[in-house]
C-alpha atoms as a PDB file:
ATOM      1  CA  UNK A   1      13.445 -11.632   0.876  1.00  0.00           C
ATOM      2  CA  UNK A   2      12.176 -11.863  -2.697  1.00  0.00           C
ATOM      3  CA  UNK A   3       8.616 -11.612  -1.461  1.00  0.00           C
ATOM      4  CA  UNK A   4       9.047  -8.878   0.885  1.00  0.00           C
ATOM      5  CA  UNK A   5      10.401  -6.790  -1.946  1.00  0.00           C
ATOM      6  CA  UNK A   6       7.328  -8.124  -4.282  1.00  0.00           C
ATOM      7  CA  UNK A   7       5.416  -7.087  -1.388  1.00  0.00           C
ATOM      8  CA  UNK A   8       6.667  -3.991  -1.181  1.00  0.00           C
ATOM      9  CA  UNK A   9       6.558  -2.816  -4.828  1.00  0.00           C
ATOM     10  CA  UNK A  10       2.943  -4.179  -4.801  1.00  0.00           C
ATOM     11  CA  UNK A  11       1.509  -1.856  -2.174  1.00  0.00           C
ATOM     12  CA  UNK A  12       3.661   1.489  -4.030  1.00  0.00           C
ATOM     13  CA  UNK A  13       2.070   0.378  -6.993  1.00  0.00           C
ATOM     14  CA  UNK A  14      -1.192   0.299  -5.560  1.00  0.00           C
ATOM     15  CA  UNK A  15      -0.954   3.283  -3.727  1.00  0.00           C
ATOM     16  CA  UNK A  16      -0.017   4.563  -7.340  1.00  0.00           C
ATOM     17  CA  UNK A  17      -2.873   3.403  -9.146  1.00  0.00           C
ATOM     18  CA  UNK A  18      -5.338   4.197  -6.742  1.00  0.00           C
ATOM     19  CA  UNK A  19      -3.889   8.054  -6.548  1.00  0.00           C
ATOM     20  CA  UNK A  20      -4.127   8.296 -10.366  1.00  0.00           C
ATOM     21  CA  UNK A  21      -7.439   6.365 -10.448  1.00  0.00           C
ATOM     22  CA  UNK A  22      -8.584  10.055  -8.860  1.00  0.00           C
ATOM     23  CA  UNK A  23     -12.056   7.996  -7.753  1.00  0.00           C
ATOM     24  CA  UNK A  24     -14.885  10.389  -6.760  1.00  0.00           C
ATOM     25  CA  UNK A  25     -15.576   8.061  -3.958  1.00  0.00           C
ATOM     26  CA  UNK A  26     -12.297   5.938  -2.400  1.00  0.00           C
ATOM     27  CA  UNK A  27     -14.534   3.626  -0.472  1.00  0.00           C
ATOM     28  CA  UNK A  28     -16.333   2.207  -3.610  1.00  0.00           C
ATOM     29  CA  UNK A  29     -12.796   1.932  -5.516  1.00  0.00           C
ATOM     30  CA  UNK A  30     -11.781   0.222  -2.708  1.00  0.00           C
ATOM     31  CA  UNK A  31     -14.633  -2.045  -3.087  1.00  0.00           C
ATOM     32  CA  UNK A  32     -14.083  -2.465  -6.797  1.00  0.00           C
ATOM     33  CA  UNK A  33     -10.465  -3.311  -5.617  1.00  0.00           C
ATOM     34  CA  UNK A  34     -11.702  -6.179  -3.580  1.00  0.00           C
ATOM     35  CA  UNK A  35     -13.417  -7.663  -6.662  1.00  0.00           C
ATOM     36  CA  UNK A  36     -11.073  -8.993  -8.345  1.00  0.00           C
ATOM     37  CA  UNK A  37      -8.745 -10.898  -6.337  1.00  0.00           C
ATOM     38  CA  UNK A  38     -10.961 -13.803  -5.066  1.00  0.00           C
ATOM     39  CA  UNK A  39     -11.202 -14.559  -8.952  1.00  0.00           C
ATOM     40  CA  UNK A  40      -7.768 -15.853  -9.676  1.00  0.00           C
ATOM     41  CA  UNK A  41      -7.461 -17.217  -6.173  1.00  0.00           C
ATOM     42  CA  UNK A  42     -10.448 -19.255  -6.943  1.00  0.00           C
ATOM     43  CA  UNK A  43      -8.551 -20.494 -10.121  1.00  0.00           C
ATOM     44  CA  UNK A  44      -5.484 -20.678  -8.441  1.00  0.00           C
ATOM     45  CA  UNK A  45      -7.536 -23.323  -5.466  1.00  0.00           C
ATOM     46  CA  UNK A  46      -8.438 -25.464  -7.956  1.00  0.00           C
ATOM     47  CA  UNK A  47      -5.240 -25.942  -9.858  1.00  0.00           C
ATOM     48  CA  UNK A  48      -3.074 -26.428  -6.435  1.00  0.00           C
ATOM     49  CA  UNK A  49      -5.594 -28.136  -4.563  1.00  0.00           C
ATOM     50  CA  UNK A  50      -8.002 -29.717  -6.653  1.00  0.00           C
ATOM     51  CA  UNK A  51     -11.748 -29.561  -6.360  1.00  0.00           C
ATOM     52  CA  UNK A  52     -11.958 -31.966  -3.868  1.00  0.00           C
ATOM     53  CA  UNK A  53     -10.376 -30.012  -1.599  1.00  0.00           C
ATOM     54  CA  UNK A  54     -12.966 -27.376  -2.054  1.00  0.00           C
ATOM     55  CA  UNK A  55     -15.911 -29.332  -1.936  1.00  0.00           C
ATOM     56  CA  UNK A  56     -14.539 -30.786   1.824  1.00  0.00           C
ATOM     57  CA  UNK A  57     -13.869 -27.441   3.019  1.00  0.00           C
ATOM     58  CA  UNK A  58     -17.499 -26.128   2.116  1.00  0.00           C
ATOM     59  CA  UNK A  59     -18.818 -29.296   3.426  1.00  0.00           C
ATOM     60  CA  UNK A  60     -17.377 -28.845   6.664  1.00  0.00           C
ATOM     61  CA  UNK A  61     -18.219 -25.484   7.243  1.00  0.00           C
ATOM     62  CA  UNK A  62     -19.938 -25.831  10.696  1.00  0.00           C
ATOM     63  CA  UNK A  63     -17.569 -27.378  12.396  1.00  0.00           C
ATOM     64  CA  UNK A  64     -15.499 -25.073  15.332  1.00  0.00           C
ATOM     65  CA  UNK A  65     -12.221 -24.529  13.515  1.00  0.00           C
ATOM     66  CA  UNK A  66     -14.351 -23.760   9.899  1.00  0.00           C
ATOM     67  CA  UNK A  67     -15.869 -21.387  12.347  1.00  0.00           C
ATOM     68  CA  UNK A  68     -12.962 -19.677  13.387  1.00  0.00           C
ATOM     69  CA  UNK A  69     -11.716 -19.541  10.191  1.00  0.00           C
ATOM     70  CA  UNK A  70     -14.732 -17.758   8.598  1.00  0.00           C
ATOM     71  CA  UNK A  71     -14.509 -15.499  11.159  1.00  0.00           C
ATOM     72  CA  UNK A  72     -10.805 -14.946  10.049  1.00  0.00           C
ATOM     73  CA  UNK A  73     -11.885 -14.351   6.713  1.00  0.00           C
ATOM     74  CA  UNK A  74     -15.003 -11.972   7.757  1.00  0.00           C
ATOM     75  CA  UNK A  75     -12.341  -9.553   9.881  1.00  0.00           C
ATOM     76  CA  UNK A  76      -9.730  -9.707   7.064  1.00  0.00           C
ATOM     77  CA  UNK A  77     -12.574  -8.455   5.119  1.00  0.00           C
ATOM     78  CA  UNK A  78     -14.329  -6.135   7.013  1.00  0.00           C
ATOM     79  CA  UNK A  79     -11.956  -4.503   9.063  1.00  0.00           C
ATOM     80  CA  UNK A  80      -8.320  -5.043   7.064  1.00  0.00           C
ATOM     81  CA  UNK A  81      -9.480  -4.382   3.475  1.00  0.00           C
ATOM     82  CA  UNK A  82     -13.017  -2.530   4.067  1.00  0.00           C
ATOM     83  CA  UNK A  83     -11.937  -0.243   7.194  1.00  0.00           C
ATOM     84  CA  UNK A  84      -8.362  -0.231   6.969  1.00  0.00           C
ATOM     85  CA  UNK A  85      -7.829  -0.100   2.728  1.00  0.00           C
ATOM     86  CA  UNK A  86     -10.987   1.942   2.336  1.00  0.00           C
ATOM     87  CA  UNK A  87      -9.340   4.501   4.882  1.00  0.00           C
ATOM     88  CA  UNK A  88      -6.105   4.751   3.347  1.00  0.00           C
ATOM     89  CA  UNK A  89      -7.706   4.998  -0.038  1.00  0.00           C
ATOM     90  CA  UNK A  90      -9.389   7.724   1.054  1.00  0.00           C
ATOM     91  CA  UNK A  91      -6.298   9.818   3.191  1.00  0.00           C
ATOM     92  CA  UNK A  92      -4.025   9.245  -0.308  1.00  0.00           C
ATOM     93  CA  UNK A  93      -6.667  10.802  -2.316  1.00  0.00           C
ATOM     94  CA  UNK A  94      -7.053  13.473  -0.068  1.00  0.00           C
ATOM     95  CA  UNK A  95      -3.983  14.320   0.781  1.00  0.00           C
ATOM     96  CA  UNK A  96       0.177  14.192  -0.386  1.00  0.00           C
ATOM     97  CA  UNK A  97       1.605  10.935  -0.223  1.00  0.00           C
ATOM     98  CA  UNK A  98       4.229  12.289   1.877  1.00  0.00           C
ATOM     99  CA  UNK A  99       2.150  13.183   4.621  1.00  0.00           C
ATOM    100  CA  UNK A 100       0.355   9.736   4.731  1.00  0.00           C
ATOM    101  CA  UNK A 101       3.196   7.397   4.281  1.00  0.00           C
ATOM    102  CA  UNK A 102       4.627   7.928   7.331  1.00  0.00           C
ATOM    103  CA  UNK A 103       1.685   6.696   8.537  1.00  0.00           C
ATOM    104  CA  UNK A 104       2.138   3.069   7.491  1.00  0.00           C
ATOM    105  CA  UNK A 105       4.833   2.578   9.639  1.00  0.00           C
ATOM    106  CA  UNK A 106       2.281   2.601  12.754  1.00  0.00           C
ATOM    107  CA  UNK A 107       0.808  -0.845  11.212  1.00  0.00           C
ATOM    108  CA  UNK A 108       3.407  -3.261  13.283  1.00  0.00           C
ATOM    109  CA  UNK A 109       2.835  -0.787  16.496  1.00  0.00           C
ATOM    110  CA  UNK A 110      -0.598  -1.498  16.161  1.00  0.00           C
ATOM    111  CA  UNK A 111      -0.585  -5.269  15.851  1.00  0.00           C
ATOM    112  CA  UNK A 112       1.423  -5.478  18.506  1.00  0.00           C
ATOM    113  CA  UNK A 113      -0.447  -3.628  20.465  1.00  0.00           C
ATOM    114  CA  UNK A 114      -3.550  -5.085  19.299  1.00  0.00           C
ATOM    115  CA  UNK A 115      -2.185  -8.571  21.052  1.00  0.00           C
ATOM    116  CA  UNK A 116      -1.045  -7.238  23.814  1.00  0.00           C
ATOM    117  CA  UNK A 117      -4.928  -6.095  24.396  1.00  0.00           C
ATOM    118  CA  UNK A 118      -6.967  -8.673  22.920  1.00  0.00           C
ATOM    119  CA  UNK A 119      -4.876 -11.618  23.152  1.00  0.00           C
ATOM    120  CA  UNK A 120      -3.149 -10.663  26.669  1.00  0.00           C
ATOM    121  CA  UNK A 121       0.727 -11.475  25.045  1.00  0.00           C
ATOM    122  CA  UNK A 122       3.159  -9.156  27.044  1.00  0.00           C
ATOM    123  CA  UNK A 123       5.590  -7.192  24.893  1.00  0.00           C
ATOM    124  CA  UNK A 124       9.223  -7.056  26.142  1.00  0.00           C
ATOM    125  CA  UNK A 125      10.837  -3.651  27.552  1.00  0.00           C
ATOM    126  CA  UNK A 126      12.417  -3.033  24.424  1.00  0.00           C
ATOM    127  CA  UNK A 127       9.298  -4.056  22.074  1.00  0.00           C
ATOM    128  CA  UNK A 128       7.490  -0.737  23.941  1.00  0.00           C
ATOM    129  CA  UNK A 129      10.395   1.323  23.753  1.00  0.00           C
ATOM    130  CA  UNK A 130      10.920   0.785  19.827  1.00  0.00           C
ATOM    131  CA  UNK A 131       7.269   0.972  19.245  1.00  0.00           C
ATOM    132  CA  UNK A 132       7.517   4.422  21.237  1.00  0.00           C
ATOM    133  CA  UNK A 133      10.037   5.307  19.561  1.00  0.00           C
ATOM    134  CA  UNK A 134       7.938   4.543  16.191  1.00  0.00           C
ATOM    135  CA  UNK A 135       4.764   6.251  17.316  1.00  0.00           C
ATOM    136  CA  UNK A 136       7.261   9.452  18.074  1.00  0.00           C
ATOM    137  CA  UNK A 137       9.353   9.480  15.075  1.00  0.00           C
ATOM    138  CA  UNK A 138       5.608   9.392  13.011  1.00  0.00           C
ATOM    139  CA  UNK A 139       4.332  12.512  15.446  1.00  0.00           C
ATOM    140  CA  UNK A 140       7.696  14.432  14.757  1.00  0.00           C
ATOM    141  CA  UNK A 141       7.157  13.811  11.194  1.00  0.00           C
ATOM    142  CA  UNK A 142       3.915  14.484  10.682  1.00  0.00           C
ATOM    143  CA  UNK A 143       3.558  17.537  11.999  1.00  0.00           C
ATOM    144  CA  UNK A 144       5.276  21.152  11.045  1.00  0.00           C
ATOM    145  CA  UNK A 145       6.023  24.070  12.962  1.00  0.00           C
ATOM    146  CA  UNK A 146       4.542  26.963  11.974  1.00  0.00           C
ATOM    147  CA  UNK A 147       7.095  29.677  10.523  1.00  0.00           C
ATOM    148  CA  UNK A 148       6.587  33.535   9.615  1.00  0.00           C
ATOM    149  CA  UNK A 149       7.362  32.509   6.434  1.00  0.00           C
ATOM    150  CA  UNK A 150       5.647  28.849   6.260  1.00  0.00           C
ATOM    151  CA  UNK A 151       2.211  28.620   4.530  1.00  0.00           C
ATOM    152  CA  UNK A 152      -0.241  29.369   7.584  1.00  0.00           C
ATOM    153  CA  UNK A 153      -4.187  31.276   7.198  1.00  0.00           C
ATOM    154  CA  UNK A 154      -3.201  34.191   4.291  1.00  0.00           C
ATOM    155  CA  UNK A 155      -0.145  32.957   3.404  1.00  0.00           C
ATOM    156  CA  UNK A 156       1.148  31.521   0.380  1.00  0.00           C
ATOM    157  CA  UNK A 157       3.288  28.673  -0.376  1.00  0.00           C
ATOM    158  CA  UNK A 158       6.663  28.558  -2.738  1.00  0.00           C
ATOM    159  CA  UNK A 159       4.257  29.070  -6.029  1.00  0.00           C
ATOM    160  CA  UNK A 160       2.090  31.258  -4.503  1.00  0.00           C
ATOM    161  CA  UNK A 161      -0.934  29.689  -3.603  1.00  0.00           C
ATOM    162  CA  UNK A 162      -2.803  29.696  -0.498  1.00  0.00           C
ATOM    163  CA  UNK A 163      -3.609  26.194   0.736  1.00  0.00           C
ATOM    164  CA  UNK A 164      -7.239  26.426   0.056  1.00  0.00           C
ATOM    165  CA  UNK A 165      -6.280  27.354  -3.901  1.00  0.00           C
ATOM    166  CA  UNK A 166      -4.088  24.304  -4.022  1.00  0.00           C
ATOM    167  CA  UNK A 167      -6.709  22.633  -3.313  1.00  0.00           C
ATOM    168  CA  UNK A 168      -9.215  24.072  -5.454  1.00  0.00           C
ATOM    169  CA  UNK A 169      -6.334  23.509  -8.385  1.00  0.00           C
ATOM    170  CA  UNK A 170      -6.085  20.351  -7.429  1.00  0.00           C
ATOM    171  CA  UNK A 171      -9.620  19.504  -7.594  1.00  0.00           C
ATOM    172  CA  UNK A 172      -9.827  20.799 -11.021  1.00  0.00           C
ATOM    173  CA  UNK A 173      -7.128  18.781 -12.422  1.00  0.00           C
ATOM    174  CA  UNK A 174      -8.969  15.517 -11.080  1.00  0.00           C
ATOM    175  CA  UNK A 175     -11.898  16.819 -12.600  1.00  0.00           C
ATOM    176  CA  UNK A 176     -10.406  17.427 -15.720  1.00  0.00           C
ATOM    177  CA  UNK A 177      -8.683  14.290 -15.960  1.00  0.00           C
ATOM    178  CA  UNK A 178     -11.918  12.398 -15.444  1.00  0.00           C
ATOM    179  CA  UNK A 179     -13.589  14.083 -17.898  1.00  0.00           C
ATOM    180  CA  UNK A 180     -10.925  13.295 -20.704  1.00  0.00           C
ATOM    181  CA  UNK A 181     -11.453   9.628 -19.629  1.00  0.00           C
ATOM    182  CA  UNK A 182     -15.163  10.221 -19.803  1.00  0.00           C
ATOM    183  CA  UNK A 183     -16.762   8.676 -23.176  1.00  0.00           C
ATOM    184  CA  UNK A 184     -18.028  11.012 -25.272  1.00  0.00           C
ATOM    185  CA  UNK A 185     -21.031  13.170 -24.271  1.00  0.00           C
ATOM    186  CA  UNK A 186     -20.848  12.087 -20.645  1.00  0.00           C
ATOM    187  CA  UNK A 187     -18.243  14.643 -19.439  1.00  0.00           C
END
């Protein structure tokens, strides 16, 4: 339970930093992200496991099941953290955080579904009514109904400004904010 809440906190807290890291360009923070990591994990190997541990997996690197897992590693890579991360990135920089939460709770209706296509695993009755019941409480949330009074084309929201303002105001805080980071003469 401890590392569920860890895990948890982690990925507010990274949702955090990467909203206030205001990058120009999600995709190559996302990158930088996926820097770091294999560092300490490295260090972390060679403490729990020793190097001989290391130098037998690389060794046996053609075999089938050092196959498979390579090509464990290269879709955790590619697809989870490059495709997946890099598009998240991207939505919370783009847009509130409470419009793309909701979002996340699609990821276990996906795997699921993901199996039930690729791997041929058949969900139970209630497994597709939950996950349908998922996918619609995500629709019903994500999406507003237009009021007279609701922000629409012209109109303005509770502090007055039109949605394309906000988002020229919010642009220029970003842009502001990088350029007090900026070192001197750069900005």
């Amino acid at each position: 339970m401890v590392l569920t809440l860890c895990g948890g906190l982690g990925w507010a807290l990274g949702n955090l930093a990467s909203r206030k890291a205001a990058a120009d360009s999600p995709l190559r923070l996302t990158l930088w992200m996926s820097v770091v990591p294999p560092i300490p994990m490295l260090a972390l190997s060679f403490a729990l496991d020793g190097p001989a541990a290391i130098t037998t997996s690389l060794s046996t690197l053609g075999t089938p099941t050092a196959l498979l897992a390579v090509g464990g590693l290269a879709y955790t890579v590619v697809v989870a953290t490059l495709l997946g991360s890099g598009t998240w990135t991207t939505l919370m920089a783009r847009h509130p955080s409470s419009t793309v939460a909701p979002f996340s709770m699609l990821v276990p209706v996906v795997g699921f579904a993901s199996s039930w296509l690729l791997l041929h695993e058949q969900p139970s009755a209630l497994e597709l009514a939950l996950g349908g019941l998922v996918v619609g409480g995500v629709l019903v949330g994500s999406t507003r109904p237009r009021t007279a009074d609701g922000p629409g084309p012209g109109r303005r929201d509770r502090v007055g400004l039109r949605p394309r303002d906000r988002r020229s105001a919010d642009d220029q805080r970003r842009r502001d904010r990088r350029d007090a980071l900026a070192p001197a003469g750069q900005a």
